[in-house]
C-alpha atoms as a PDB file:
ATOM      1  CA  UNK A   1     -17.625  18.741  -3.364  1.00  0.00           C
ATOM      2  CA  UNK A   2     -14.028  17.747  -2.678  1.00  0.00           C
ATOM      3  CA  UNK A   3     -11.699  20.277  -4.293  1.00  0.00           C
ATOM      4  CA  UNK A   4      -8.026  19.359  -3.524  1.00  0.00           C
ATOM      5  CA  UNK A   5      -6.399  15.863  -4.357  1.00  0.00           C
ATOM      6  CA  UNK A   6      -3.388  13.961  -3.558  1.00  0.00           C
ATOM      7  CA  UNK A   7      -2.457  10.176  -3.321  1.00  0.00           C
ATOM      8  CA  UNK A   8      -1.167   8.814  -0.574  1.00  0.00           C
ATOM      9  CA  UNK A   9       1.709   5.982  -0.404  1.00  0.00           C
ATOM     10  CA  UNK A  10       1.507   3.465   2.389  1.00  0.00           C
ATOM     11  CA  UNK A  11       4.339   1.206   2.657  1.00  0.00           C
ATOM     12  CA  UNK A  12       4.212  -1.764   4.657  1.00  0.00           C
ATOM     13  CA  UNK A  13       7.002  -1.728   7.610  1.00  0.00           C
ATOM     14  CA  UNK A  14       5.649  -5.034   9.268  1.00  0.00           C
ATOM     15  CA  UNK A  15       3.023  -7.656   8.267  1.00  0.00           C
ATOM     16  CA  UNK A  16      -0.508  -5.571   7.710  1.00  0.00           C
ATOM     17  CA  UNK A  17      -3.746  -7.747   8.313  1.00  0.00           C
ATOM     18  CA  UNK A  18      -7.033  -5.622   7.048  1.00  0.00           C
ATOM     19  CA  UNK A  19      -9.378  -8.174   7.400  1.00  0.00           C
ATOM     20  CA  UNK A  20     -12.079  -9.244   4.731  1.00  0.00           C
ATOM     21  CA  UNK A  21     -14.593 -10.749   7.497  1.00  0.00           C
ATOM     22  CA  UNK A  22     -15.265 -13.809   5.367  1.00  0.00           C
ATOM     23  CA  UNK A  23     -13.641 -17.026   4.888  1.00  0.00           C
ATOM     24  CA  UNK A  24     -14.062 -19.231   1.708  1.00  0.00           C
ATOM     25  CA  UNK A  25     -10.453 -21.228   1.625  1.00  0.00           C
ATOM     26  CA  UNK A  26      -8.509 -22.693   3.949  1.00  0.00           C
ATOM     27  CA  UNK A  27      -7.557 -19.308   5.421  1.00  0.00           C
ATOM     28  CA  UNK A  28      -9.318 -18.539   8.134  1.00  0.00           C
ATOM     29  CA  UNK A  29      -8.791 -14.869   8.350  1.00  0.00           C
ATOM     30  CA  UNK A  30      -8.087 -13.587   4.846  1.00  0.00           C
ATOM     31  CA  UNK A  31      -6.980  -9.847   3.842  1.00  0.00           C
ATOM     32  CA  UNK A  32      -8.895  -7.579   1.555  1.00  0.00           C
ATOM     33  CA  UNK A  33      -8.633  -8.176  -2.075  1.00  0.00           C
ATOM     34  CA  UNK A  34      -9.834  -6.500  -5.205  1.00  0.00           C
ATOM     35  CA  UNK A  35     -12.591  -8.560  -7.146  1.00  0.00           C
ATOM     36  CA  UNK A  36     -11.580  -8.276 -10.049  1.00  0.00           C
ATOM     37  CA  UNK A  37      -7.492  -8.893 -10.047  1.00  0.00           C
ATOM     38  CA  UNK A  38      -7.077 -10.286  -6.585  1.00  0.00           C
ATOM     39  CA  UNK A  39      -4.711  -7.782  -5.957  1.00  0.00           C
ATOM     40  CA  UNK A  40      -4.315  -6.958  -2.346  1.00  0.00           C
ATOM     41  CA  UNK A  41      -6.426  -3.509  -0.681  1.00  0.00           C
ATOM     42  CA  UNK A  42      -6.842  -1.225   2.333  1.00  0.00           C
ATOM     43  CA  UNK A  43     -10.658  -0.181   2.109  1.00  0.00           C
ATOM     44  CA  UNK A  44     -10.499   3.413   2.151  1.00  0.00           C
ATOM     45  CA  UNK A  45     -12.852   3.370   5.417  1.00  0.00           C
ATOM     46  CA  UNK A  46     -10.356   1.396   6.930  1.00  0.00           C
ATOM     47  CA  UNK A  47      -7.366   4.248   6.145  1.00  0.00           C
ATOM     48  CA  UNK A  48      -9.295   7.092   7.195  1.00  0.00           C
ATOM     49  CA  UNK A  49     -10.556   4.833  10.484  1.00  0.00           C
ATOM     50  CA  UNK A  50      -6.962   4.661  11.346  1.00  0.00           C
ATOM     51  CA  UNK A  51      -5.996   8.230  10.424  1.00  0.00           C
ATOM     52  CA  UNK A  52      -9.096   9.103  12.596  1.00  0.00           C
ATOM     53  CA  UNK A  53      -7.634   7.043  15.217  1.00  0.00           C
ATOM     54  CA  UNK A  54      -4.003   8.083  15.622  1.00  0.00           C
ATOM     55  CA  UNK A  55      -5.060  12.133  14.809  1.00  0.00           C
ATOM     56  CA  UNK A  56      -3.940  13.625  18.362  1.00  0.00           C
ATOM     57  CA  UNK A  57      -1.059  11.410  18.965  1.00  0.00           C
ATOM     58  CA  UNK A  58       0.866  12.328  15.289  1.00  0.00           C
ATOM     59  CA  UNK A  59      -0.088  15.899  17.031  1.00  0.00           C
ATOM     60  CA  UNK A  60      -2.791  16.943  14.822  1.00  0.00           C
ATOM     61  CA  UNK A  61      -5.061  19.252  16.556  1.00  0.00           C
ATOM     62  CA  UNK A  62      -7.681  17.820  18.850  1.00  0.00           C
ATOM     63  CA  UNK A  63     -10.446  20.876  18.457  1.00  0.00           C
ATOM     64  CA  UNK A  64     -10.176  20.022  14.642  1.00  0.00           C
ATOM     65  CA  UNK A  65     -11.061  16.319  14.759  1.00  0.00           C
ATOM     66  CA  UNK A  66     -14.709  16.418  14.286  1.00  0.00           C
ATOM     67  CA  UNK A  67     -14.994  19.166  11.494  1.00  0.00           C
ATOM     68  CA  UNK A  68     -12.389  17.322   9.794  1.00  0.00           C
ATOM     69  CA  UNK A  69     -13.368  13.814   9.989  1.00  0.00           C
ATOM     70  CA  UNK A  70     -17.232  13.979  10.730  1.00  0.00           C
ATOM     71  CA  UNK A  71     -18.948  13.564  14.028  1.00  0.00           C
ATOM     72  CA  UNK A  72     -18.672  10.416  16.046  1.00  0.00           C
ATOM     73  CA  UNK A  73     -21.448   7.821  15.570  1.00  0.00           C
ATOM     74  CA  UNK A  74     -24.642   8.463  17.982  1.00  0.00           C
ATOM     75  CA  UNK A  75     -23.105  12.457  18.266  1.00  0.00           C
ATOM     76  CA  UNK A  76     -26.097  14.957  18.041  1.00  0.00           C
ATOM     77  CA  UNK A  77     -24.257  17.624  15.697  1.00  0.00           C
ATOM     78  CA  UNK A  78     -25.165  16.261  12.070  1.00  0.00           C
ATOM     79  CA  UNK A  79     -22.396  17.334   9.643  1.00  0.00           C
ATOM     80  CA  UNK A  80     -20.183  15.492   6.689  1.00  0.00           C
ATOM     81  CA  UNK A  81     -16.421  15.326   7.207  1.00  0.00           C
ATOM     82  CA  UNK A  82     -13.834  17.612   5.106  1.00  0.00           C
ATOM     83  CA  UNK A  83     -11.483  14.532   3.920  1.00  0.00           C
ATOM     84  CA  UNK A  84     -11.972  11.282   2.152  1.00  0.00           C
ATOM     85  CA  UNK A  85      -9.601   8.201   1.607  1.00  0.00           C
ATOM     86  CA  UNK A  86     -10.079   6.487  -1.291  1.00  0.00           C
ATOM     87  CA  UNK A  87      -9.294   2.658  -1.260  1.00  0.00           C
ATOM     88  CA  UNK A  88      -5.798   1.660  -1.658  1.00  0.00           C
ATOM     89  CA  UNK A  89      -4.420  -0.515  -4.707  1.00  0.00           C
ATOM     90  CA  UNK A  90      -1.324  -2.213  -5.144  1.00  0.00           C
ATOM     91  CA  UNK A  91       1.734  -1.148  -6.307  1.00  0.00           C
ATOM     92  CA  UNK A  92       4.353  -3.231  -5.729  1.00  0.00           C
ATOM     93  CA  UNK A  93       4.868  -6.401  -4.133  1.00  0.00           C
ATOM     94  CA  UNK A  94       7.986  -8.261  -2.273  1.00  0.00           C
ATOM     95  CA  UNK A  95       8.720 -11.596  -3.320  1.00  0.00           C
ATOM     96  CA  UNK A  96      11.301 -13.610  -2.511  1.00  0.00           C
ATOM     97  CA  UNK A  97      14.164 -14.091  -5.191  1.00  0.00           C
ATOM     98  CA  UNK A  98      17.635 -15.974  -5.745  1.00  0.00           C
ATOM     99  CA  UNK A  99      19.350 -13.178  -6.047  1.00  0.00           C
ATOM    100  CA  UNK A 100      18.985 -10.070  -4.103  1.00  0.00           C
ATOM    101  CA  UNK A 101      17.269 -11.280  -1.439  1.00  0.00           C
ATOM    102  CA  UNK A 102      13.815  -9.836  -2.840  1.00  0.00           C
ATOM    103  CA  UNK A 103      12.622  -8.215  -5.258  1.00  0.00           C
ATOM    104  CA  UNK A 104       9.904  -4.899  -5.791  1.00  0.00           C
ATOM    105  CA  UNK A 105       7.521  -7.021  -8.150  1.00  0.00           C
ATOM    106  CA  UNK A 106       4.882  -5.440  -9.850  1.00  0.00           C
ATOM    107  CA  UNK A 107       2.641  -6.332 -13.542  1.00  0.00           C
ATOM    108  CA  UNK A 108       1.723  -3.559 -16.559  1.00  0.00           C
ATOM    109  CA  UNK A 109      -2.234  -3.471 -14.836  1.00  0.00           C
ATOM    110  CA  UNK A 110      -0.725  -2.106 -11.326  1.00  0.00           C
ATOM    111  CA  UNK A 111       1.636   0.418 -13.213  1.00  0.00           C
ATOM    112  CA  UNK A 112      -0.875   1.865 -15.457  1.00  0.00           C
ATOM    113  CA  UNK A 113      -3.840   2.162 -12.226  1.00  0.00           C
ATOM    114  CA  UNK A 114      -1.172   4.066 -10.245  1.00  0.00           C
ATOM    115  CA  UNK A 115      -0.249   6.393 -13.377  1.00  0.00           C
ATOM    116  CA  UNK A 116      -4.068   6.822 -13.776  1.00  0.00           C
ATOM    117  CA  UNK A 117      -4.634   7.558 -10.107  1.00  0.00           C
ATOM    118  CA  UNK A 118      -1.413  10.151 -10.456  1.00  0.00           C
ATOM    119  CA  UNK A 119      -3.465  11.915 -13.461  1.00  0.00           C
ATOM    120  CA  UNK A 120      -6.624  12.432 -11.620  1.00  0.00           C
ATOM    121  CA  UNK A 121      -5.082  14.194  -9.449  1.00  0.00           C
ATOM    122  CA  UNK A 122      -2.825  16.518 -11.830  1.00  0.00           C
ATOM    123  CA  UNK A 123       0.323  14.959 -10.578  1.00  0.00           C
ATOM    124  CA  UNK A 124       2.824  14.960 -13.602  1.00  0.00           C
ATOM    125  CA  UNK A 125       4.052  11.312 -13.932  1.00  0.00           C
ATOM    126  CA  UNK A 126       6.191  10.633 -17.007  1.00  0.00           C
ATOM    127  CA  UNK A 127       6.882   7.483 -16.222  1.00  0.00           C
ATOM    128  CA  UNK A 128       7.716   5.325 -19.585  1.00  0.00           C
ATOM    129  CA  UNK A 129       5.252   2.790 -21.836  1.00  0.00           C
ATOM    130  CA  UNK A 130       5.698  -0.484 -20.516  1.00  0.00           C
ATOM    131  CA  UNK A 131       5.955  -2.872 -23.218  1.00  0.00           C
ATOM    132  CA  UNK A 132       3.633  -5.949 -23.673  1.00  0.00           C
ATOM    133  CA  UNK A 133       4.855  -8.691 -21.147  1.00  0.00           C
ATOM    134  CA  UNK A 134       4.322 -12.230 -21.884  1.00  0.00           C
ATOM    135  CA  UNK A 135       3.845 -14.948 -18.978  1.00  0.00           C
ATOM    136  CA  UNK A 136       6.509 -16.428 -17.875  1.00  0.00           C
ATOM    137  CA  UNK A 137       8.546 -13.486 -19.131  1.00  0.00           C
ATOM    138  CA  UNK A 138       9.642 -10.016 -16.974  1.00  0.00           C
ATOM    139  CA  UNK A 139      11.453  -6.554 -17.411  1.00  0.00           C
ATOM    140  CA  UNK A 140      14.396  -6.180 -14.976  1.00  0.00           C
ATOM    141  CA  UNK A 141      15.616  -2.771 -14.113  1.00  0.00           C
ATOM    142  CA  UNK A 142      19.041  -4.966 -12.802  1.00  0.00           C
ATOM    143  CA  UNK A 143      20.833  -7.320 -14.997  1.00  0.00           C
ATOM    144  CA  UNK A 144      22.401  -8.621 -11.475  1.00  0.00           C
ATOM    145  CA  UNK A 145      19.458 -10.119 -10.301  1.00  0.00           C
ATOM    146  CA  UNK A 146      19.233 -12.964 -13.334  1.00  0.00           C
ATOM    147  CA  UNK A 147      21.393 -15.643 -14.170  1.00  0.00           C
ATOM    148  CA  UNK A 148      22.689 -16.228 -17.337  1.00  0.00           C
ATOM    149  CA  UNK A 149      21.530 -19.088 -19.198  1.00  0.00           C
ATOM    150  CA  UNK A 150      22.943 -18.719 -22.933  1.00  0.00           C
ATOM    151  CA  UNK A 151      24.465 -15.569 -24.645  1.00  0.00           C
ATOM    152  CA  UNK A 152      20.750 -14.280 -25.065  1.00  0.00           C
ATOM    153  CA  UNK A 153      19.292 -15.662 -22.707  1.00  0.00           C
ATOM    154  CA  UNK A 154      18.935 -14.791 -19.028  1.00  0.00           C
ATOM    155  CA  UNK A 155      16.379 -15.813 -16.112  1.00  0.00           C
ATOM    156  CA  UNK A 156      15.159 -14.857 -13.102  1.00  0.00           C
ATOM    157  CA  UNK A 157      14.066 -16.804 -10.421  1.00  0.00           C
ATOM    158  CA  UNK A 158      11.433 -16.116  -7.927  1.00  0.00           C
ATOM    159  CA  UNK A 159      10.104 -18.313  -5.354  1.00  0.00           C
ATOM    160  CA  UNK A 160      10.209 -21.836  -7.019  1.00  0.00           C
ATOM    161  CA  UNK A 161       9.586 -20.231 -10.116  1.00  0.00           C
ATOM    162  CA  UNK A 162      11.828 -19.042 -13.434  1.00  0.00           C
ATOM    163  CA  UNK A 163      10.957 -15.961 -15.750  1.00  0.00           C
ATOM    164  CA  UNK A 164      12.765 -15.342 -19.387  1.00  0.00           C
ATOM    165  CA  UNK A 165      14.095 -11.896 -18.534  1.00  0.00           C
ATOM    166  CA  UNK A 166      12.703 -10.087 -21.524  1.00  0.00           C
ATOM    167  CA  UNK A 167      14.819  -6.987 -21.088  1.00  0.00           C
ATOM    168  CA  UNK A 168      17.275  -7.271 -18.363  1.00  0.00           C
ATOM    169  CA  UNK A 169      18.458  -3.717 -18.801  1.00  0.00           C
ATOM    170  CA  UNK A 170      15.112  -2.006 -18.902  1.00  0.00           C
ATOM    171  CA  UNK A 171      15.111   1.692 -19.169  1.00  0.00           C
ATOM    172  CA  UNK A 172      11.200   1.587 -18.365  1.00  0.00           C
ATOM    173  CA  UNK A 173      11.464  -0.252 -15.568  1.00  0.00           C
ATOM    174  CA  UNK A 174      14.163   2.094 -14.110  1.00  0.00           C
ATOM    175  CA  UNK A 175      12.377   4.870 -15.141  1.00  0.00           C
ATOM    176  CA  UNK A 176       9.551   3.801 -12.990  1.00  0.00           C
ATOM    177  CA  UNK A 177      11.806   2.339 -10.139  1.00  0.00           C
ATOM    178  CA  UNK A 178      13.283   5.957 -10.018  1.00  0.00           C
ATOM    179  CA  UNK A 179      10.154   7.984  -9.390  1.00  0.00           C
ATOM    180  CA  UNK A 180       8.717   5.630  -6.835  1.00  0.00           C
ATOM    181  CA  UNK A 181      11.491   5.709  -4.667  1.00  0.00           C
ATOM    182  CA  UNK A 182      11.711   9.406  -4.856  1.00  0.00           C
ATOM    183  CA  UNK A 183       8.330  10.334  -4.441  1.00  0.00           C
ATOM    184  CA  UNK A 184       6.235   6.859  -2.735  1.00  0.00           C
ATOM    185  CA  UNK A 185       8.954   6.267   0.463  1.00  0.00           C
ATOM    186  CA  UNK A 186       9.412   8.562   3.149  1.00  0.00           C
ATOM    187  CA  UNK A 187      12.715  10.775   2.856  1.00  0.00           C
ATOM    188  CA  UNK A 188      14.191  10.125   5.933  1.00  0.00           C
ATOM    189  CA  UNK A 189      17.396   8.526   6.387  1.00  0.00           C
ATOM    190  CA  UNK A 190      16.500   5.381   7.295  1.00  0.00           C
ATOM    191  CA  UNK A 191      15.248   4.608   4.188  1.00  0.00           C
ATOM    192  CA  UNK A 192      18.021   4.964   2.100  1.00  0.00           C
ATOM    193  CA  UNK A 193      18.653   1.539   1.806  1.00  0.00           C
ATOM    194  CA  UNK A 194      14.927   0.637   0.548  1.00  0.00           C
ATOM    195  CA  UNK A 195      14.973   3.587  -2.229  1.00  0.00           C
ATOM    196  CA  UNK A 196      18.313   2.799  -3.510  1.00  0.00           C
ATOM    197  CA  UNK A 197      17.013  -1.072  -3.739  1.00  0.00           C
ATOM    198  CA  UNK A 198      13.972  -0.010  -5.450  1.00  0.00           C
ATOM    199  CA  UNK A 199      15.727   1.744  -7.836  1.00  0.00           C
ATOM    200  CA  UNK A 200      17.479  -0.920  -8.875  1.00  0.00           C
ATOM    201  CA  UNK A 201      15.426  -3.952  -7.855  1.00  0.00           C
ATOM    202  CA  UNK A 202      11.937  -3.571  -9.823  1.00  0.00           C
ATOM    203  CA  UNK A 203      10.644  -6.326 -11.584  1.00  0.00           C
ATOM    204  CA  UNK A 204       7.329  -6.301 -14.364  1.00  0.00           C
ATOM    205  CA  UNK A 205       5.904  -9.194 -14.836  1.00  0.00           C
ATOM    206  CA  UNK A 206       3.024 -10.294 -16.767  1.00  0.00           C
ATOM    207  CA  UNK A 207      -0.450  -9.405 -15.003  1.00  0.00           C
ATOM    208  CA  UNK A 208      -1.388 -13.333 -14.397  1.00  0.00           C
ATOM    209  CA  UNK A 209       1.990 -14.091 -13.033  1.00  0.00           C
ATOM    210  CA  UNK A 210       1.668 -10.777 -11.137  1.00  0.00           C
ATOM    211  CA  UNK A 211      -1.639 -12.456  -9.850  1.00  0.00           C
ATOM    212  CA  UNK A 212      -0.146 -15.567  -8.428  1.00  0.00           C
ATOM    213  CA  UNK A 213       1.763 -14.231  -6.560  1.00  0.00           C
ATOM    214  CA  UNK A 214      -0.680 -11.404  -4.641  1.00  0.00           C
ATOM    215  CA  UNK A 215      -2.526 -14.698  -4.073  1.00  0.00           C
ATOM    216  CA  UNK A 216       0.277 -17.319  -2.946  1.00  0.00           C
ATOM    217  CA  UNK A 217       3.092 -15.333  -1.736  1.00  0.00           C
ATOM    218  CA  UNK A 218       1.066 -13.494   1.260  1.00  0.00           C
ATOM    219  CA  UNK A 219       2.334 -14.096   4.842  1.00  0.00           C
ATOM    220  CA  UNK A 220       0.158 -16.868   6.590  1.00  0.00           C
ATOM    221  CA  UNK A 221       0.516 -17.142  10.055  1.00  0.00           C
ATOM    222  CA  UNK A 222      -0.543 -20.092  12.185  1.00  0.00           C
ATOM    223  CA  UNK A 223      -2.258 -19.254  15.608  1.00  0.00           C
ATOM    224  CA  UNK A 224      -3.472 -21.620  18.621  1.00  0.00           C
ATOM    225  CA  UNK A 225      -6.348 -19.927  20.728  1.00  0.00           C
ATOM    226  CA  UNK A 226      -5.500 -20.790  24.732  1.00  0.00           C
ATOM    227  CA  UNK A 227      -7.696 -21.893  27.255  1.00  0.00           C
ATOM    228  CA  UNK A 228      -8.342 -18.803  30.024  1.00  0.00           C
ATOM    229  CA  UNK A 229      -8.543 -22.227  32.877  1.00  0.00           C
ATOM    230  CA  UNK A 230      -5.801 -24.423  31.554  1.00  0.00           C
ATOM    231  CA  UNK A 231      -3.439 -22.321  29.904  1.00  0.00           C
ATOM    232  CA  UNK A 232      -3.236 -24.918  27.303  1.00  0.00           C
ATOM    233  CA  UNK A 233      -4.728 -24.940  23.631  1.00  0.00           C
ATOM    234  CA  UNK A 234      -7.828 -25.192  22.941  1.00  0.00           C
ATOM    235  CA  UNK A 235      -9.048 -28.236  21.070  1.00  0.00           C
ATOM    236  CA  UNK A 236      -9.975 -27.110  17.550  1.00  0.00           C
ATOM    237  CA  UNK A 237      -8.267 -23.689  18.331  1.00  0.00           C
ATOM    238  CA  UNK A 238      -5.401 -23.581  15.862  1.00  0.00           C
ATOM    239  CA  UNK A 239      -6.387 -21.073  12.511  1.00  0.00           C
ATOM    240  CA  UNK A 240      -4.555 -19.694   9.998  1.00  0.00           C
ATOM    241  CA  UNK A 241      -4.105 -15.413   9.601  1.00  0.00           C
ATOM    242  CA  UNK A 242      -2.882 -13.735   6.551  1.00  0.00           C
ATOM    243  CA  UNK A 243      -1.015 -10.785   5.927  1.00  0.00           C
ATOM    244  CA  UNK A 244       0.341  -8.494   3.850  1.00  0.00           C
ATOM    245  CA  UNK A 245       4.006  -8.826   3.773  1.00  0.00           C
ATOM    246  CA  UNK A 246       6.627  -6.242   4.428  1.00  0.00           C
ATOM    247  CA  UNK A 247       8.055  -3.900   2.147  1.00  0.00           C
ATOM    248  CA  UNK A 248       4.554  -4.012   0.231  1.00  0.00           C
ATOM    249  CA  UNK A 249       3.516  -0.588  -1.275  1.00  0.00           C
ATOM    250  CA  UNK A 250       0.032   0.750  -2.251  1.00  0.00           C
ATOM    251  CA  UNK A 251      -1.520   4.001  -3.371  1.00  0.00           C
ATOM    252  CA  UNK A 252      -4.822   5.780  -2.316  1.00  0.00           C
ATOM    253  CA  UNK A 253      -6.927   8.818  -3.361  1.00  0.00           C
ATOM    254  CA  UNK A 254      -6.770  11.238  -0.659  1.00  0.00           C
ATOM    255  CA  UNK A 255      -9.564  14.152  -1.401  1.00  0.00           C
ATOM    256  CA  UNK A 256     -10.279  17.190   0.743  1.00  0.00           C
ATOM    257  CA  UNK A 257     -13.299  20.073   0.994  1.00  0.00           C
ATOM    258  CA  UNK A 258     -13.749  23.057   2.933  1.00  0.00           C
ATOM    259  CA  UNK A 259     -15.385  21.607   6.366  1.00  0.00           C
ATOM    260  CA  UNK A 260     -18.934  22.345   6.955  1.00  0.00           C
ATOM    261  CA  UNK A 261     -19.968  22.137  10.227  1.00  0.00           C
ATOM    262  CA  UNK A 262     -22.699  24.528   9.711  1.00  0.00           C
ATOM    263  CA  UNK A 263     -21.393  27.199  12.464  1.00  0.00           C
ATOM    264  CA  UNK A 264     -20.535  29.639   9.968  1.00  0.00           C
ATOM    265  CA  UNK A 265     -18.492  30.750   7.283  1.00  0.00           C
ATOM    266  CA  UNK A 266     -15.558  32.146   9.685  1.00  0.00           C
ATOM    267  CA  UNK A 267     -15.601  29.248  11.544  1.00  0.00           C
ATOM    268  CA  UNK A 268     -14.616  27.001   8.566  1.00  0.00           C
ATOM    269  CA  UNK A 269     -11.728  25.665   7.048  1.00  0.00           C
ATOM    270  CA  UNK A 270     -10.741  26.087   3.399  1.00  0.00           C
ATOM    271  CA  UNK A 271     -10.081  22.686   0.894  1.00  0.00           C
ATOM    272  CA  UNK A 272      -6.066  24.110   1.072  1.00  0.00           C
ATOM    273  CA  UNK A 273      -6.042  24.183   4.564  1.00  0.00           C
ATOM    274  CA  UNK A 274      -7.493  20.777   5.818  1.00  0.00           C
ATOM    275  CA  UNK A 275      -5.075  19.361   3.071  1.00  0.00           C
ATOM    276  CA  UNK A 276      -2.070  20.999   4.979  1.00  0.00           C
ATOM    277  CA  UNK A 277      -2.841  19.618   8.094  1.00  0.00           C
ATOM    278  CA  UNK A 278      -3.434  16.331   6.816  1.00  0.00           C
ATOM    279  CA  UNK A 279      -0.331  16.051   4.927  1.00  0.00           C
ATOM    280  CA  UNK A 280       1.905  17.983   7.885  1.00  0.00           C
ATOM    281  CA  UNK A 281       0.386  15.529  10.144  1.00  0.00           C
ATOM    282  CA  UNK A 282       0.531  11.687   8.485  1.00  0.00           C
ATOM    283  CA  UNK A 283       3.237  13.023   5.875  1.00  0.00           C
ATOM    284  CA  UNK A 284       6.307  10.597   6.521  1.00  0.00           C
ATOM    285  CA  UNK A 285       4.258   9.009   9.738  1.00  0.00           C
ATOM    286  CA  UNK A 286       3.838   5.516  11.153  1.00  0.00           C
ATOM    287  CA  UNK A 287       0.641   4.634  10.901  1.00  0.00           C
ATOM    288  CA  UNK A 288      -1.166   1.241  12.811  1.00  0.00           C
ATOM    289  CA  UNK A 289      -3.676  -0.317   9.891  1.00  0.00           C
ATOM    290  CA  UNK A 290      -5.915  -3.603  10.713  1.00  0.00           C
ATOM    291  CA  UNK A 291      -5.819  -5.543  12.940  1.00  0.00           C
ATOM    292  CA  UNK A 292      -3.818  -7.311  15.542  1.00  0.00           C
ATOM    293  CA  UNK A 293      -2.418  -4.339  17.001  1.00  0.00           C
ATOM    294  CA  UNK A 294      -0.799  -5.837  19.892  1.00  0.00           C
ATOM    295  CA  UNK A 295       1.182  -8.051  18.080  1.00  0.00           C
ATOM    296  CA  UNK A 296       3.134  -5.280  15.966  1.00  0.00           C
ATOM    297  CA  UNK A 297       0.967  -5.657  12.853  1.00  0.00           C
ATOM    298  CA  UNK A 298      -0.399  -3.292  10.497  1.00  0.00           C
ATOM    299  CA  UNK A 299       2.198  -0.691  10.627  1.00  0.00           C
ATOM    300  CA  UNK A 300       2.601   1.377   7.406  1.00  0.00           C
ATOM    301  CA  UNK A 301       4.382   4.898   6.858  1.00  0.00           C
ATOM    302  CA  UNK A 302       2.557   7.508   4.626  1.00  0.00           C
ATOM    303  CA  UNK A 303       3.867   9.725   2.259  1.00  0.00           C
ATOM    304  CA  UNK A 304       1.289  11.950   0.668  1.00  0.00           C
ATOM    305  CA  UNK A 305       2.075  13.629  -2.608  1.00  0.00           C
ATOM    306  CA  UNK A 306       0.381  16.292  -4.899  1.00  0.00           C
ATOM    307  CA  UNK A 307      -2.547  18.334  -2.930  1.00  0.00           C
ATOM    308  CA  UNK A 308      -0.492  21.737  -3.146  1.00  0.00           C
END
């Protein structure tokens, strides 16, 4: 039985490509969605993979690998591991506006699965109602980022699209803009710029426009596969990669237990203490997620909150 929770924050400092391992478009290699929104995910096997992965050089402790994570596959010692990553969900989104560059976009369905999540895990989250949002409508948490249509009317444009700005001056949408940026993006210094900009920079829009865009605003990436005995490309070899874009945030259940490695009671480790090390040791950290490694994708920083 897992006794101590937390959520965990991963935000997206370069293109991240978890892989679905099917192909039904015209996308070759498609990320991991959700079913039922077609939100983008991280499969929780995939986060604790990497975690798994990284352990010893983040400078978590080598001798507690095993007991924390489980024994390798094919190992002869037969035990379950102390921690467990849920799957991630999004959050927020980036997408590409006239004003400001881009925005933190996000829908009322995202918000209220993240303020569930936070519950479950006894997190206090007082974030504010979020009223109804109609499509082709949004809450802005900056009047700065619409134009000005009429004398009660503003609009905001993203991508090739325009939004009715509902509320342009939205204390919910603050409210919520606020607490992320405190509590889902690492501390350090060189994110001041990305906290202040969430603050001020959030975005609601309606859960189907939301859904566009986790479907068409994704980073696809053309690739050629080269010939080993010509160093030219193969014929046929060009296919199309997606990824996760930048600046992309998404929250997972992270649940610990006392390890049992069945060596004895004074040879375990307590629920508070394999939360410790996991947060001391991924807390704030750059993490590599997916694949295409070599090419400087799937790198996400975690910020774990809650579990005291």
């Amino acid at each position: 039985m897992f006794e101590k929770h937390a959520a965990v924050f991963l935000y997206a400092v370069s293109p991240v490509h978890l892989g679905a391992g099917q192909a039904i478009g015209v996308i070759d290699n498609p990320i991991q969605r959700e079913r039922h929104t077609g939100h983008p995910c991280f499969a929780g096997s995939g986060i604790k993979g990497a975690v798994r992965h990284a352990w010893e050089a983040l400078g978590g402790d080598k001798d507690h690998l095993t007991r924390l994570f489980g024994p390798e596959s094919g190992s002869t010692e037969l035990h379950a591991g102390a921690i467990s990553f849920g799957d991630a969900q999004t959050v927020l989104l980036p997408v590409r506006s006239l004003k400001g560059g881009y925005v933190y976009a996000t829908c009322p369905t995202a918000i209220e699965r993240a303020r569930r999540l936070l519950k479950l895990i006894n997190l206090k989250c007082d974030w504010p109602a979020l009223p109804a949002v109609e499509e082709g409508h949004c809450l802005l948490a900056n009047p700065a980022l619409a134009t000005v249509r009429t004398k009660d009317v503003s609009v905001l444009h993203l991508e090739a699209f325009e939004y009715t700005a509902k509320d342009n001056d939205s204390a919910a949408a603050k409210a919520i803009g606020a607490w992320l940026a405190q509590h889902a993006l690492p501390e350090d210094k060189a994110y001041a710029f990305f906290r202040e900009k969430l603050k001020t920079d959030l975005v609601v829009l309606s859960d189907t426009d939301f859904a566009y865009f986790s479907e068409h605003a994704m980073l696809v990436e053309p690739h050629v596969r080269i010939n080993d005995e010509t160093g030219t490309a193969d014929d046929g070899g060009l296919f199309y990669t997606e990824n996760l874009p930048p600046e992309s945030l998404l929250v997972a259940p992270l649940l610990t237990s006392q390890t049992r490695t069945g060596q004895g009671k004074d040879n375990e480790l307590r629920a508070e203490a394999v939360m410790t090390q996991l947060k001391t040791v991924i807390g704030g950290r750059l993490l590599q997620i997916g694949g295409d490694a070599t090419t400087g994708r799937g790198l996400v920083v975690a910020k774990v909150v809650g579990g005291d």
